[in-house]
Protein backbone atom coordinates (compact mmCIF):
# COMPACT_ATOMS: atom_id res chain seq x y z
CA UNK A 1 -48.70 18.37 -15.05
CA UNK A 2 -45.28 17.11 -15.45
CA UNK A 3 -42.38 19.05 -12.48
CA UNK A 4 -39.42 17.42 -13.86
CA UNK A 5 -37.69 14.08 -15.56
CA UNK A 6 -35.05 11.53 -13.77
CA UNK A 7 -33.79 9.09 -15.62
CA UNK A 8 -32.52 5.99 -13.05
CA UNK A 9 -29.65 4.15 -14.01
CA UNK A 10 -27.24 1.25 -11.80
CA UNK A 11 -24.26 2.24 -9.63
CA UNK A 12 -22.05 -0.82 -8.36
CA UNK A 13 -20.09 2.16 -6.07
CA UNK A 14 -21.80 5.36 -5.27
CA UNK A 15 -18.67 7.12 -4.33
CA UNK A 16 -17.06 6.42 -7.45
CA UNK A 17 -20.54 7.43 -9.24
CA UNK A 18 -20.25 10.46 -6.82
CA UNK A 19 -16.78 11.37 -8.61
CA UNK A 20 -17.48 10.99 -12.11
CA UNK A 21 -20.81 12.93 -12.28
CA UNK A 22 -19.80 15.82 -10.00
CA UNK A 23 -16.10 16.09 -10.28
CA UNK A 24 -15.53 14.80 -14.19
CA UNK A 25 -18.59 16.28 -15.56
CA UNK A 26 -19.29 19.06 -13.24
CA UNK A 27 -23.13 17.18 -12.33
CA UNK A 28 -24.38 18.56 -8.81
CA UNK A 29 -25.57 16.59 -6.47
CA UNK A 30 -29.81 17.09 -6.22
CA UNK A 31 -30.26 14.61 -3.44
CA UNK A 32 -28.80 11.54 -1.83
CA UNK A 33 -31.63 9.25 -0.83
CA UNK A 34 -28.78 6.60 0.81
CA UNK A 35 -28.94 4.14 -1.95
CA UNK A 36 -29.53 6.52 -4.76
CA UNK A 37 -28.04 10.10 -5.66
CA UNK A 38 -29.77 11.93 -7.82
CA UNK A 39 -27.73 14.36 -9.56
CA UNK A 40 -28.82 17.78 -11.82
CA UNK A 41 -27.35 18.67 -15.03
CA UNK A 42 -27.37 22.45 -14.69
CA UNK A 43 -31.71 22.65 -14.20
CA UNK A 44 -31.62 21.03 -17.22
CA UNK A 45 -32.62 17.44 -16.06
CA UNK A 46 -31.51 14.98 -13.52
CA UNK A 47 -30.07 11.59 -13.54
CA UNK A 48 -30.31 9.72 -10.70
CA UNK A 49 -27.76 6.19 -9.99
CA UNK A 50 -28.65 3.19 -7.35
CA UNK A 51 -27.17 0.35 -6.02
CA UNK A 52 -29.87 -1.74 -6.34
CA UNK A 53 -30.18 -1.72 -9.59
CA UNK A 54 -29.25 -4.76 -12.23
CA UNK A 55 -25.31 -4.70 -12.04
CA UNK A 56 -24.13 -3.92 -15.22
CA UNK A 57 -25.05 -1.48 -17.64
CA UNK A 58 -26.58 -2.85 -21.20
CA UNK A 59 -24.80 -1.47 -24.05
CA UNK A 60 -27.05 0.23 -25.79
CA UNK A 61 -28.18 2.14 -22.95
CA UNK A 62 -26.92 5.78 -22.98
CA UNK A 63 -26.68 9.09 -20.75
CA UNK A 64 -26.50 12.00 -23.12
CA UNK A 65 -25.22 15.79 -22.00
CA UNK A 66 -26.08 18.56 -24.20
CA UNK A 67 -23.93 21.40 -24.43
CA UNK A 68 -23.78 24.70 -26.09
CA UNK A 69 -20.37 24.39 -28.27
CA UNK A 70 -18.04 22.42 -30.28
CA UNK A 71 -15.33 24.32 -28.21
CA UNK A 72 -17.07 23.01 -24.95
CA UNK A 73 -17.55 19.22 -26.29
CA UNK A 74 -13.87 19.09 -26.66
CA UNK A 75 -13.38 20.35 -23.32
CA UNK A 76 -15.34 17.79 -21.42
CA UNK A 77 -13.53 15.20 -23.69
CA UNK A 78 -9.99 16.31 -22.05
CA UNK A 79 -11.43 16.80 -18.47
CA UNK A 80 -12.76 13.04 -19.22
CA UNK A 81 -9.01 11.56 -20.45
CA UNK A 82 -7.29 13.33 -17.84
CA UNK A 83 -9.81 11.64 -15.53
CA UNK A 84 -8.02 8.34 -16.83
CA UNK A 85 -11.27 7.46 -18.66
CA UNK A 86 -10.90 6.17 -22.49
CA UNK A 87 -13.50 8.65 -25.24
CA UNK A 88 -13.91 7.80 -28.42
CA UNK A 89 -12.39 10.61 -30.65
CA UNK A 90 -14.86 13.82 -31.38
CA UNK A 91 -16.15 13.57 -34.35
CA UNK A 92 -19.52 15.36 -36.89
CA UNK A 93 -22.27 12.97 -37.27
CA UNK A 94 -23.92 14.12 -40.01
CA UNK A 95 -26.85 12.16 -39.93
CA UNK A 96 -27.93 13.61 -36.78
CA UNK A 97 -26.17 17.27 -37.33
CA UNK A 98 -23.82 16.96 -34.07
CA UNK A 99 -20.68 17.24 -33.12
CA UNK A 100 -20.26 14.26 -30.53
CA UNK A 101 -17.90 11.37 -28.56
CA UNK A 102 -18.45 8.71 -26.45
CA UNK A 103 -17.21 7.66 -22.93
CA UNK A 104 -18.22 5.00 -20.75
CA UNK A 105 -18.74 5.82 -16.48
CA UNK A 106 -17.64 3.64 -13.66
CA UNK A 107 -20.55 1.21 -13.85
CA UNK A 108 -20.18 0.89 -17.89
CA UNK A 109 -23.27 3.17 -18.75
CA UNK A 110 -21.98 4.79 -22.16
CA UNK A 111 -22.14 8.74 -21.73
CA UNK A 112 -22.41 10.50 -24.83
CA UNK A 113 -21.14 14.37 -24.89
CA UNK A 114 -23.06 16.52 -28.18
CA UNK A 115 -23.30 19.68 -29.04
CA UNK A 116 -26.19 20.01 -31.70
CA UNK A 117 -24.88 21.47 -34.92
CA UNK A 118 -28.21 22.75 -36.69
């Protein structure tokens, strides 16, 4: 029987990891194993960041947060740019029925924000 899902990605810095997951995006912080933290998404899942990892992120690789509004999508995207970190602009995808934007975190792991439309 399956307890829970962690998805492992790289973290060059885990204090600057640390800052962008917990203080940008409001993560907290499930465990810190040393050379990983492990943070939770609201019970919702985890995502867990290590330094020994490969060093950079590959670009098609992608952390997504689900949350409950438009309204709240385009709140995380300000909380992001006054973080100093560049989003693309929010925007309806159609295809997919969400309303969406990009960002990228310390390590260059893109972080998608989405709020699912239907």
């Amino acid at each position: 029987m399956i307890k829970d899902l962690i998805t492992f990605h790289q973290s060059g810095d885990l204090g600057r990891t640390r800052a962008f997951y917990m203080d940008v995006l409001g993560f907290s912080l499930w465990k810190d194993q040393g050379k990983c933290l492990i943070f939770d998404a609201g019970g919702k899942g985890k995502a867990g960041f290590c330094e020994h990892f490969r060093t950079t992120a590959r670009q098609d690789d992608c952390l997504t947060v689900v949350v409950e509004s438009k309204d709240e999508v385009d709140r995380a995207r300000e909380r992001i740019l006054m973080a100093g970190y560049a989003c693309t602009p929010a925007e309806e995808n159609e295809t997919f029925g969400i309303y969406h934007f990009f960002t990228r975190d310390p390590d260059g792991l893109r972080v998608e924000c989405q709020v699912f439309l239907t």
